[in-house]
C-alpha atoms as a PDB file:
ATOM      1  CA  UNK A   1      76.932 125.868  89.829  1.00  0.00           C
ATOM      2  CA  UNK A   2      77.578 122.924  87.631  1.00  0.00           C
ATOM      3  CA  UNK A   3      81.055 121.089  87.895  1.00  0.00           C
ATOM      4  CA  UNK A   4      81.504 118.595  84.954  1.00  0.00           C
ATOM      5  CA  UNK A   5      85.371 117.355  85.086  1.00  0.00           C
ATOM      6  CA  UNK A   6      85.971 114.102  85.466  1.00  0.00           C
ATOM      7  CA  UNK A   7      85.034 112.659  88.529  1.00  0.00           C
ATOM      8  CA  UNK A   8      88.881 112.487  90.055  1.00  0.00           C
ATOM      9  CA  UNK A   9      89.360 115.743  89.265  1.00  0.00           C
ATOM     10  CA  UNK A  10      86.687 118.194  89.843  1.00  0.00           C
ATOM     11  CA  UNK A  11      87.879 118.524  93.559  1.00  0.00           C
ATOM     12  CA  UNK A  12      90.286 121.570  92.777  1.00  0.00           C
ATOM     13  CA  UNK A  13      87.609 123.609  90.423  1.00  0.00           C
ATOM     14  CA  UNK A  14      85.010 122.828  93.283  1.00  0.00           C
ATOM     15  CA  UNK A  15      86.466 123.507  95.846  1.00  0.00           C
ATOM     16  CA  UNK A  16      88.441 126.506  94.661  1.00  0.00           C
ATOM     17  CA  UNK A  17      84.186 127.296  94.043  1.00  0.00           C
ATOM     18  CA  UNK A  18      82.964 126.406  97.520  1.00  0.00           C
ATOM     19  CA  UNK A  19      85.277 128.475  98.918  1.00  0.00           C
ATOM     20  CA  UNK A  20      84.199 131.311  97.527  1.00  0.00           C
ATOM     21  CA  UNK A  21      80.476 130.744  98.552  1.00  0.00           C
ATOM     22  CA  UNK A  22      79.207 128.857  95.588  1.00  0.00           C
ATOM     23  CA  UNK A  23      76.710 125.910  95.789  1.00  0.00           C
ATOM     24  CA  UNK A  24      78.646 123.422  93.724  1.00  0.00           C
ATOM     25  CA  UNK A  25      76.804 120.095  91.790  1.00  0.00           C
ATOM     26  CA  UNK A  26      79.122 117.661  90.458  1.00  0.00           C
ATOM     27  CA  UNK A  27      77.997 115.203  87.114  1.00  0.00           C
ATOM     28  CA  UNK A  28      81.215 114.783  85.765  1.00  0.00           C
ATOM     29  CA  UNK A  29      80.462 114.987  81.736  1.00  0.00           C
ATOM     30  CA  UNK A  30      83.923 112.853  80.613  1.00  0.00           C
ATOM     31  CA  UNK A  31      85.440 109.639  82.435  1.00  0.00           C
ATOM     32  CA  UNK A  32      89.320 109.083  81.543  1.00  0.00           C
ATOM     33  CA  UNK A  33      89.937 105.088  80.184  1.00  0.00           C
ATOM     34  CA  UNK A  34      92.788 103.606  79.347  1.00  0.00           C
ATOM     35  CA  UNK A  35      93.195 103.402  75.430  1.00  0.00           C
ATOM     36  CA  UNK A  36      91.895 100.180  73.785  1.00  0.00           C
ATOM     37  CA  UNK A  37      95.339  98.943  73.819  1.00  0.00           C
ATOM     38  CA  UNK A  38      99.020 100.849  74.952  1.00  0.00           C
ATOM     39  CA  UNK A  39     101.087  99.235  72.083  1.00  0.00           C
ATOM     40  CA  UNK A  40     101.575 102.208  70.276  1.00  0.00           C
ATOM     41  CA  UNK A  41     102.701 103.586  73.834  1.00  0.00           C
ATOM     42  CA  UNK A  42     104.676 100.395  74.417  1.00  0.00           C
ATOM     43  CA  UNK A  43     107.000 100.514  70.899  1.00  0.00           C
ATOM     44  CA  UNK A  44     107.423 104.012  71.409  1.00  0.00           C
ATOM     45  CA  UNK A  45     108.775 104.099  74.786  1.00  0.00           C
ATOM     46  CA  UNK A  46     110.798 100.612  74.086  1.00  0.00           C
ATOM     47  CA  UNK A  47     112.437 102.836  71.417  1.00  0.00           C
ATOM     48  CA  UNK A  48     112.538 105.804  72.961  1.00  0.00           C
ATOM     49  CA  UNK A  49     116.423 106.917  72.312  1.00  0.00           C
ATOM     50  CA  UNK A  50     115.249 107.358  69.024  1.00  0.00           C
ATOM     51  CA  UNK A  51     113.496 110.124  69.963  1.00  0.00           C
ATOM     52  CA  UNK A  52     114.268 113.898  70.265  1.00  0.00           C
ATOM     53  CA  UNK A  53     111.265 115.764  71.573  1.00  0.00           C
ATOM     54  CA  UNK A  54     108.192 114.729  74.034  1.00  0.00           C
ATOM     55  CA  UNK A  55     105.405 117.086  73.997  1.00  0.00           C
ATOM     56  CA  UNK A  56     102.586 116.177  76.932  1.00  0.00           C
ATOM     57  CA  UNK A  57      99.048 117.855  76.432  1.00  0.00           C
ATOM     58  CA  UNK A  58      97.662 117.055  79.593  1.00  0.00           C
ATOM     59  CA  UNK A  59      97.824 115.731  83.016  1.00  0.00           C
ATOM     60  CA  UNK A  60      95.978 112.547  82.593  1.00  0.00           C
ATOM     61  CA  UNK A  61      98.861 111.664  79.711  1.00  0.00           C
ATOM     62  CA  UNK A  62     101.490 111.909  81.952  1.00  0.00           C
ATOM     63  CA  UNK A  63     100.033 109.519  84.391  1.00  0.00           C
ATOM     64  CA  UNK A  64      99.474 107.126  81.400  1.00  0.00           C
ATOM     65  CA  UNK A  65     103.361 107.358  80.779  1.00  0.00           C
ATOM     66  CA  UNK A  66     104.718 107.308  83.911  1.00  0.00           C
ATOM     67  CA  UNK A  67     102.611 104.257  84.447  1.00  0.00           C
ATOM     68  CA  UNK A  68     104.121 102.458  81.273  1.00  0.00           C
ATOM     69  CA  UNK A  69     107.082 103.830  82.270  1.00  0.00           C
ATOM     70  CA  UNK A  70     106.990 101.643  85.938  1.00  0.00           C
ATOM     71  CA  UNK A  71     105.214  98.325  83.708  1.00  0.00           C
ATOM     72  CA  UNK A  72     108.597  98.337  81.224  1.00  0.00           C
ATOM     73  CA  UNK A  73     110.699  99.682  84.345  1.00  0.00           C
ATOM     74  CA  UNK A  74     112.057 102.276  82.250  1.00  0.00           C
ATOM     75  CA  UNK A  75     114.233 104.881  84.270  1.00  0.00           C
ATOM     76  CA  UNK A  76     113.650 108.511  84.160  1.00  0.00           C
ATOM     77  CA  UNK A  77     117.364 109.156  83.027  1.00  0.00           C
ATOM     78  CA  UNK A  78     116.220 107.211  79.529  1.00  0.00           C
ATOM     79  CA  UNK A  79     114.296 110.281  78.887  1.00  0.00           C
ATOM     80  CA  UNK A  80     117.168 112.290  80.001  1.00  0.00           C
ATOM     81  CA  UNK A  81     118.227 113.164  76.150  1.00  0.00           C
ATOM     82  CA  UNK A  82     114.244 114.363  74.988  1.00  0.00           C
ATOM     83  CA  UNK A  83     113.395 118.104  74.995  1.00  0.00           C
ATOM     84  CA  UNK A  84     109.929 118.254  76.390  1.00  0.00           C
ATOM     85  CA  UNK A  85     107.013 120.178  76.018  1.00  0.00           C
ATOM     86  CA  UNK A  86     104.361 120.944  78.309  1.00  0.00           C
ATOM     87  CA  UNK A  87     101.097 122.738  77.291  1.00  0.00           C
ATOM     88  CA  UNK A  88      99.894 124.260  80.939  1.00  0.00           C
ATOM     89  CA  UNK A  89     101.706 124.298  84.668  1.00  0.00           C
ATOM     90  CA  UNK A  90      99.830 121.763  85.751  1.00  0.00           C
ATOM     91  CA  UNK A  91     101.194 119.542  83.098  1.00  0.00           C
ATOM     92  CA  UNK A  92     104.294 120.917  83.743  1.00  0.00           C
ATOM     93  CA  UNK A  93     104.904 119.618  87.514  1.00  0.00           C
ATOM     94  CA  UNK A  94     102.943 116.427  87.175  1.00  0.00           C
ATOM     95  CA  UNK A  95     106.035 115.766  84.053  1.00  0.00           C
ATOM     96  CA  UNK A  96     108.630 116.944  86.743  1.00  0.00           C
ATOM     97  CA  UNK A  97     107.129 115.249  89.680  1.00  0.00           C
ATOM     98  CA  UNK A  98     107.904 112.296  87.287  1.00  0.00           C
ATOM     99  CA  UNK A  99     111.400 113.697  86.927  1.00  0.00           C
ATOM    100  CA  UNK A 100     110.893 114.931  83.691  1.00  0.00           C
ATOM    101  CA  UNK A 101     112.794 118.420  82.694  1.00  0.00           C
ATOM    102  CA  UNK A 102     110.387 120.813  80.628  1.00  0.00           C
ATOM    103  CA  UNK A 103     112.357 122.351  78.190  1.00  0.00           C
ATOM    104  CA  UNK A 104     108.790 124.631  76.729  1.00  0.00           C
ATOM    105  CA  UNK A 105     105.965 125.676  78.496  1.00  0.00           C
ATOM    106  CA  UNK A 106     103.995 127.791  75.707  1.00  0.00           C
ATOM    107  CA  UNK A 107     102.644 131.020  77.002  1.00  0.00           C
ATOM    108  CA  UNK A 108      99.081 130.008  75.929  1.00  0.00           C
ATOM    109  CA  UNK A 109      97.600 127.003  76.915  1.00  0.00           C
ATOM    110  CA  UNK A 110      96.596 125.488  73.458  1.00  0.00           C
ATOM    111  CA  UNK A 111      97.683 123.158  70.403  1.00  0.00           C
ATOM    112  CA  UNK A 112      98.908 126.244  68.710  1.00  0.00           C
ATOM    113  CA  UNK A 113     100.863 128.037  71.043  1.00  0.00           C
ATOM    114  CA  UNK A 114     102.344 124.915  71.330  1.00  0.00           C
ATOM    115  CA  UNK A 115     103.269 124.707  67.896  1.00  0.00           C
ATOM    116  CA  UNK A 116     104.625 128.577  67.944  1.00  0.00           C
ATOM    117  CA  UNK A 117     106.991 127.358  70.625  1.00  0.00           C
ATOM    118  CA  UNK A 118     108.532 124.673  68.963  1.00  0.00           C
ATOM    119  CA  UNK A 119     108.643 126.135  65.832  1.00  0.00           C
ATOM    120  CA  UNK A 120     111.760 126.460  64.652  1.00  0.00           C
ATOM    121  CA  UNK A 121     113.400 124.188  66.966  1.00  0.00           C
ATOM    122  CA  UNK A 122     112.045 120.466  65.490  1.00  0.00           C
ATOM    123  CA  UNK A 123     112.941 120.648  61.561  1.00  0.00           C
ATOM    124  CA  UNK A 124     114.265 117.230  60.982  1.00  0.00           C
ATOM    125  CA  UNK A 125     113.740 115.908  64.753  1.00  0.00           C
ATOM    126  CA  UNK A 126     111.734 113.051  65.774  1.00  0.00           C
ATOM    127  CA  UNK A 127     108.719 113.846  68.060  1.00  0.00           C
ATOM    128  CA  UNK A 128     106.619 111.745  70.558  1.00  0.00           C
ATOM    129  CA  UNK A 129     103.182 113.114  70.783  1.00  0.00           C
ATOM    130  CA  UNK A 130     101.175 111.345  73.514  1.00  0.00           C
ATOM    131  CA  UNK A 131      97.903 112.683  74.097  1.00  0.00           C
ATOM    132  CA  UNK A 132      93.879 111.702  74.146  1.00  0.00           C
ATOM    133  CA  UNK A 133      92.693 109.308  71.852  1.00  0.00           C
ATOM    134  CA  UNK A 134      90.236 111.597  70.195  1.00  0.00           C
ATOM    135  CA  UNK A 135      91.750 115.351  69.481  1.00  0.00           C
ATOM    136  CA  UNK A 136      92.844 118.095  67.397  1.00  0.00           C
ATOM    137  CA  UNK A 137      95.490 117.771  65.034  1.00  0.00           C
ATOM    138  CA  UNK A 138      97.135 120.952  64.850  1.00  0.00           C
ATOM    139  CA  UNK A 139      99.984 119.869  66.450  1.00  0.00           C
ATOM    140  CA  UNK A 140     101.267 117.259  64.561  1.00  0.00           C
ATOM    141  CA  UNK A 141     100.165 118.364  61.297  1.00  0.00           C
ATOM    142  CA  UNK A 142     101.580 121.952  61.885  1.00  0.00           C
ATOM    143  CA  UNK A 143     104.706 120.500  63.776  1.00  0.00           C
ATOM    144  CA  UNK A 144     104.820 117.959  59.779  1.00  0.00           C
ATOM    145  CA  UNK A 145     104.734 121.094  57.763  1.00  0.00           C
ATOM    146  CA  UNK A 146     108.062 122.545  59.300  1.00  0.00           C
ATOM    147  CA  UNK A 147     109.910 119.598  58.789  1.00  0.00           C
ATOM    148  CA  UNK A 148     109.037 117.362  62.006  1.00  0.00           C
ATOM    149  CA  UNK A 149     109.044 113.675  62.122  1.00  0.00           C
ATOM    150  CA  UNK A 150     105.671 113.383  64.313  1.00  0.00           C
ATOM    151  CA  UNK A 151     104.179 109.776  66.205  1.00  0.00           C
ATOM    152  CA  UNK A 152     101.259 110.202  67.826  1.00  0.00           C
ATOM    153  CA  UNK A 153     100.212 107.740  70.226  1.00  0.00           C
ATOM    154  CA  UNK A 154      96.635 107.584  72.216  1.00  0.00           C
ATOM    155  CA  UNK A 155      97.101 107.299  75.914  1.00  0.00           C
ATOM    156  CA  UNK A 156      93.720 107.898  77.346  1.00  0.00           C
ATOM    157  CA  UNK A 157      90.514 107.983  75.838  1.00  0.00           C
ATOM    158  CA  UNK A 158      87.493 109.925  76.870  1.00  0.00           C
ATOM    159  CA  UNK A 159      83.945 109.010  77.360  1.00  0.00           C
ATOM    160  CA  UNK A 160      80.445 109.654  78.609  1.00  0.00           C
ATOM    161  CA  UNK A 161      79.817 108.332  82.558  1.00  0.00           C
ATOM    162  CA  UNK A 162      77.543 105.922  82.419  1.00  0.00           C
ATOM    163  CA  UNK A 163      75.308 107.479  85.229  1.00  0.00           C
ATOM    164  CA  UNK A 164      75.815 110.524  84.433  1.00  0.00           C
ATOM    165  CA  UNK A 165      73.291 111.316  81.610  1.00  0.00           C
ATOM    166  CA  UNK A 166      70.206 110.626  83.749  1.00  0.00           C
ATOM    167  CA  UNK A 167      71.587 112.543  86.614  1.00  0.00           C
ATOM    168  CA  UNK A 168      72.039 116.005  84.319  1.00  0.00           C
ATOM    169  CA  UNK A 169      68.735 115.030  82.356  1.00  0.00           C
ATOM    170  CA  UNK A 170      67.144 115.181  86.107  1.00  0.00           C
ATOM    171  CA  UNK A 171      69.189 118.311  87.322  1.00  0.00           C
ATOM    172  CA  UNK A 172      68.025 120.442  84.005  1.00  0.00           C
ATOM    173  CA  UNK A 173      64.372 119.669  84.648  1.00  0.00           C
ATOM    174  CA  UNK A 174      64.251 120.478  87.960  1.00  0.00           C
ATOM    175  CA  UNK A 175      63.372 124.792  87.934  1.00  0.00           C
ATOM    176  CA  UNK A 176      64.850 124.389  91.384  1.00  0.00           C
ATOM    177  CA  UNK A 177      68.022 122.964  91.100  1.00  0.00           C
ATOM    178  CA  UNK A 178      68.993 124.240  87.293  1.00  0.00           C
ATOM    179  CA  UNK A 179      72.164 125.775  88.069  1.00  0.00           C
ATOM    180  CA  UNK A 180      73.157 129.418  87.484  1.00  0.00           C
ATOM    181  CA  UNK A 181      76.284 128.294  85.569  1.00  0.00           C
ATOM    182  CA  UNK A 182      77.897 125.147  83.746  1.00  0.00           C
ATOM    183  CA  UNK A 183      81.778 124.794  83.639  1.00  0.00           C
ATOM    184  CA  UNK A 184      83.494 123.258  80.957  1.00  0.00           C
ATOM    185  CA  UNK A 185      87.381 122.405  80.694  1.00  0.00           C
ATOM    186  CA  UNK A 186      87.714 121.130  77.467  1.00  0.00           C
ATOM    187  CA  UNK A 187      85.602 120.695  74.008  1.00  0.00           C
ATOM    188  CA  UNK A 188      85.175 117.254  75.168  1.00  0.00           C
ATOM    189  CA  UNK A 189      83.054 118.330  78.018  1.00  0.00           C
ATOM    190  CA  UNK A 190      81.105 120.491  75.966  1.00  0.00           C
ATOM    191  CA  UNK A 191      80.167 117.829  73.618  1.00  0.00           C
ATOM    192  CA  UNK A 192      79.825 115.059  75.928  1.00  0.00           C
ATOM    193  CA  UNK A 193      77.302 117.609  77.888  1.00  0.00           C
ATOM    194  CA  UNK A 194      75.336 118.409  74.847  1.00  0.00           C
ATOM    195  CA  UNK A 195      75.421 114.915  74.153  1.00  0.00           C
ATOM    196  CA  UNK A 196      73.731 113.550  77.117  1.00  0.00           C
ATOM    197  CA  UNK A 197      71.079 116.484  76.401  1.00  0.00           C
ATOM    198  CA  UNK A 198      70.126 114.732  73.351  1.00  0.00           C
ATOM    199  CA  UNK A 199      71.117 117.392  71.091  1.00  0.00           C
ATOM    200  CA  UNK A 200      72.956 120.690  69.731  1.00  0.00           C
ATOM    201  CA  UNK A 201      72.631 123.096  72.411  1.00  0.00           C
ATOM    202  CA  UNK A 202      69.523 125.458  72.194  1.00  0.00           C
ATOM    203  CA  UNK A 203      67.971 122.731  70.175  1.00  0.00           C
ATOM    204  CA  UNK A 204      67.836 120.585  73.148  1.00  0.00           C
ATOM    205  CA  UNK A 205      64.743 120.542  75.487  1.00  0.00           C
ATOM    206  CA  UNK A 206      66.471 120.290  78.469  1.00  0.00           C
ATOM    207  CA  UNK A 207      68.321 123.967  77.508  1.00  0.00           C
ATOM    208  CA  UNK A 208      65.543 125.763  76.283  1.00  0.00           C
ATOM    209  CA  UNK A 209      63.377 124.844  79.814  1.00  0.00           C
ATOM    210  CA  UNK A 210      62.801 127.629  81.659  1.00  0.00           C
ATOM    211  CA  UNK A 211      63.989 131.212  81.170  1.00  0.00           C
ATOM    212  CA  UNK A 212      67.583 131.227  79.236  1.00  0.00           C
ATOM    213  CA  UNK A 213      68.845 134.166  81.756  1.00  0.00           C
ATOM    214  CA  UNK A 214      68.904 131.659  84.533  1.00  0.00           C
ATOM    215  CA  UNK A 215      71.646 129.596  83.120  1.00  0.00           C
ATOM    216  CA  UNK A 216      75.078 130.893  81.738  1.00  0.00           C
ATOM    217  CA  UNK A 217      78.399 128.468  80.270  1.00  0.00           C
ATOM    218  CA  UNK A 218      81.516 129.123  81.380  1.00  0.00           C
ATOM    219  CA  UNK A 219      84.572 127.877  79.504  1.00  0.00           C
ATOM    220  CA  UNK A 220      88.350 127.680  80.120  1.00  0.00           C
ATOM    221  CA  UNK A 221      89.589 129.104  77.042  1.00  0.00           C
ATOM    222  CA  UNK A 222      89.091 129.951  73.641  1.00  0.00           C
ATOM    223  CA  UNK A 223      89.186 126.500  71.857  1.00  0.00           C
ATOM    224  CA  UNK A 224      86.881 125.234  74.400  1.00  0.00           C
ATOM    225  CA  UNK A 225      84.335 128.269  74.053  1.00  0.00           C
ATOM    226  CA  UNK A 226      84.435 127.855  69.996  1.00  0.00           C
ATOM    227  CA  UNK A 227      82.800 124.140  70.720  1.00  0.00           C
ATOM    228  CA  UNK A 228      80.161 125.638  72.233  1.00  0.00           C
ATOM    229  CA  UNK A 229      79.457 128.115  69.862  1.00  0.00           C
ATOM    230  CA  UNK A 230      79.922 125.399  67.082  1.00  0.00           C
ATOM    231  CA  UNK A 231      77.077 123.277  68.941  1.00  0.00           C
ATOM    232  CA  UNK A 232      75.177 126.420  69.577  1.00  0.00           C
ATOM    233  CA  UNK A 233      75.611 127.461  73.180  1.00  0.00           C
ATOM    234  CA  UNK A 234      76.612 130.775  73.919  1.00  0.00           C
ATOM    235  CA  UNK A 235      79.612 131.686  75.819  1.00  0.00           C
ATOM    236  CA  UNK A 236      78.650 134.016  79.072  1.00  0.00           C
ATOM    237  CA  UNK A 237      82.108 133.915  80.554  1.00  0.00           C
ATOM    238  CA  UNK A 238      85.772 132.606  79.340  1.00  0.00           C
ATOM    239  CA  UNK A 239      88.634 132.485  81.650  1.00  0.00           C
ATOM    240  CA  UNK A 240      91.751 134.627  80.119  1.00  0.00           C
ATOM    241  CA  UNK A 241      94.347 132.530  81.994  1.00  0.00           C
ATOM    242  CA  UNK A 242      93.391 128.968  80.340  1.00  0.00           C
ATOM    243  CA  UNK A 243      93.365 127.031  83.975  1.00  0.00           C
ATOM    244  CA  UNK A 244      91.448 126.042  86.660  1.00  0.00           C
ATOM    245  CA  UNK A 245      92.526 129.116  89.082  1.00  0.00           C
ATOM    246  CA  UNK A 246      92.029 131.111  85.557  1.00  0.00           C
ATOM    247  CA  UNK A 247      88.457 129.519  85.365  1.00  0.00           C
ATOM    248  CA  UNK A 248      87.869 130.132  89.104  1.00  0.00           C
ATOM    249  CA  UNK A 249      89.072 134.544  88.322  1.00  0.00           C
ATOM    250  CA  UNK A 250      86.624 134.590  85.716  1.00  0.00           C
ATOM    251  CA  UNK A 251      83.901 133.403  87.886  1.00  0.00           C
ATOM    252  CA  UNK A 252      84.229 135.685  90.177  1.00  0.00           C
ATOM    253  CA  UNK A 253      85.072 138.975  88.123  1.00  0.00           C
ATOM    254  CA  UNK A 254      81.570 138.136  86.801  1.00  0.00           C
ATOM    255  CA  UNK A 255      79.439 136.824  89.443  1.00  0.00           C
ATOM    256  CA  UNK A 256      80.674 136.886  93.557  1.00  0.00           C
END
């Protein structure tokens, strides 16, 4: 089984996998970089009273504030007055291990859940968006439409490991070590993957080699599994709960 988070954070999905018997390869398809620059980052927090709302799409974005937070040795209690807005529980206690209330959790782990949440509840407020450098803009177009005041700031970019394309170019023409199934935990890991293969999914050599029964995709959710149909891969498994330990359940209902 393939494992392509990032390299500081495959341990949970892999070893929730070991455990359960699997023979786990890790080529971690994204790395997470600091943004070209944490200015945008920088003004906002320097003038963040003006702000009513925080919304936090992932885990790696609240490290990137709490760290800005500690360089500008801004206090937790200056975000006292924000409503905030987690998309997933692991967001969610990484922002209140900061000491961060969450106000909204959405019951559905994407941009437009999150959007359904707040909806309603932001007409003429001022939002902080910090997220990736590179991703979809449903939220703060959607959160525009009903009357939001939206920044959005990049606080981590993604890219492709530098090592990491000859490794999976190896792995996938090797009969013997192909694996049975490929995870992916975001649309970035699907296209970095299908990158690094040198083209759109069944179009690249390295996929059609060797019987296509022999290798399934597994994604974490549904935005995730339409990039790989967009690309061309077909979706063999998708987790219903849109986390790791939802990733891990699908797995298994399928295959141990």
């Amino acid at each position: 089984m393939l494992v392509g988070r990032a390299r500081h954070q495959a341990s949970a999905l892999s070893k929730g996998l070991k455990s359960l018997g699997a023979d786990v390869i890790e080529i971690p398809f994204i790395e997470i970089r600091k943004p070209a620059s944490f200015k945008p980052l920088d003004a906002a927090l320097k003038r963040i009273a003006e702000y009513d709302w925080l919304i936090l799409t992932s885990v790696n974005g609240v490290e990137a504030l709490s760290e800005r937070m500690k360089r500008w040795k801004i206090r937790h209690s200056q975000l006292s007055h924000l409503q905030i807005a987690a998309i997933g529980p692991a967001t969610k206690t990484e922002s209140e291990k900061l000491g961060l209330k969450v106000a909204v959790m959405p019951e559905q782990y994407v941009a437009e859940s999150v959007v359904e949440s707040l909806r309603g509840r932001v007409n003429g407020k001022r939002v902080l968006l910090a997220r990736a450098k590179v991703a979809r803009d449903v939220i703060p177009r959607e959160l525009r439409k009903v009357g939001a005041w939206v920044d959005v700031v990049a606080v981590y970019e993604t890219v492709i490991p530098a090592s990491s394309r000859t490794h999976l170019r190896a792995l996938m023409k090797n009969p013997k070590r192909r694996p049975h199934i490929v995870t992916f935990t975001s649309s970035s890991t699907v296209r970095n993957f299908i990158a690094m293969l040198g083209g759109r999914g069944p179009h690249s050599t390295s996929l059609r080699a060797g019987p296509p029964h022999t290798m399934q995709f597994a994604s974490i959710g549904p935005i995730t599994s339409a990039t790989l149909r967009e690309l061309g891969v077909t979706v063999h498994i998708e987790a219903m709960d849109y986390t790791i330990p939802g990733l891990i359940r699908a797995i298994l209902a399928q295959h141990m």
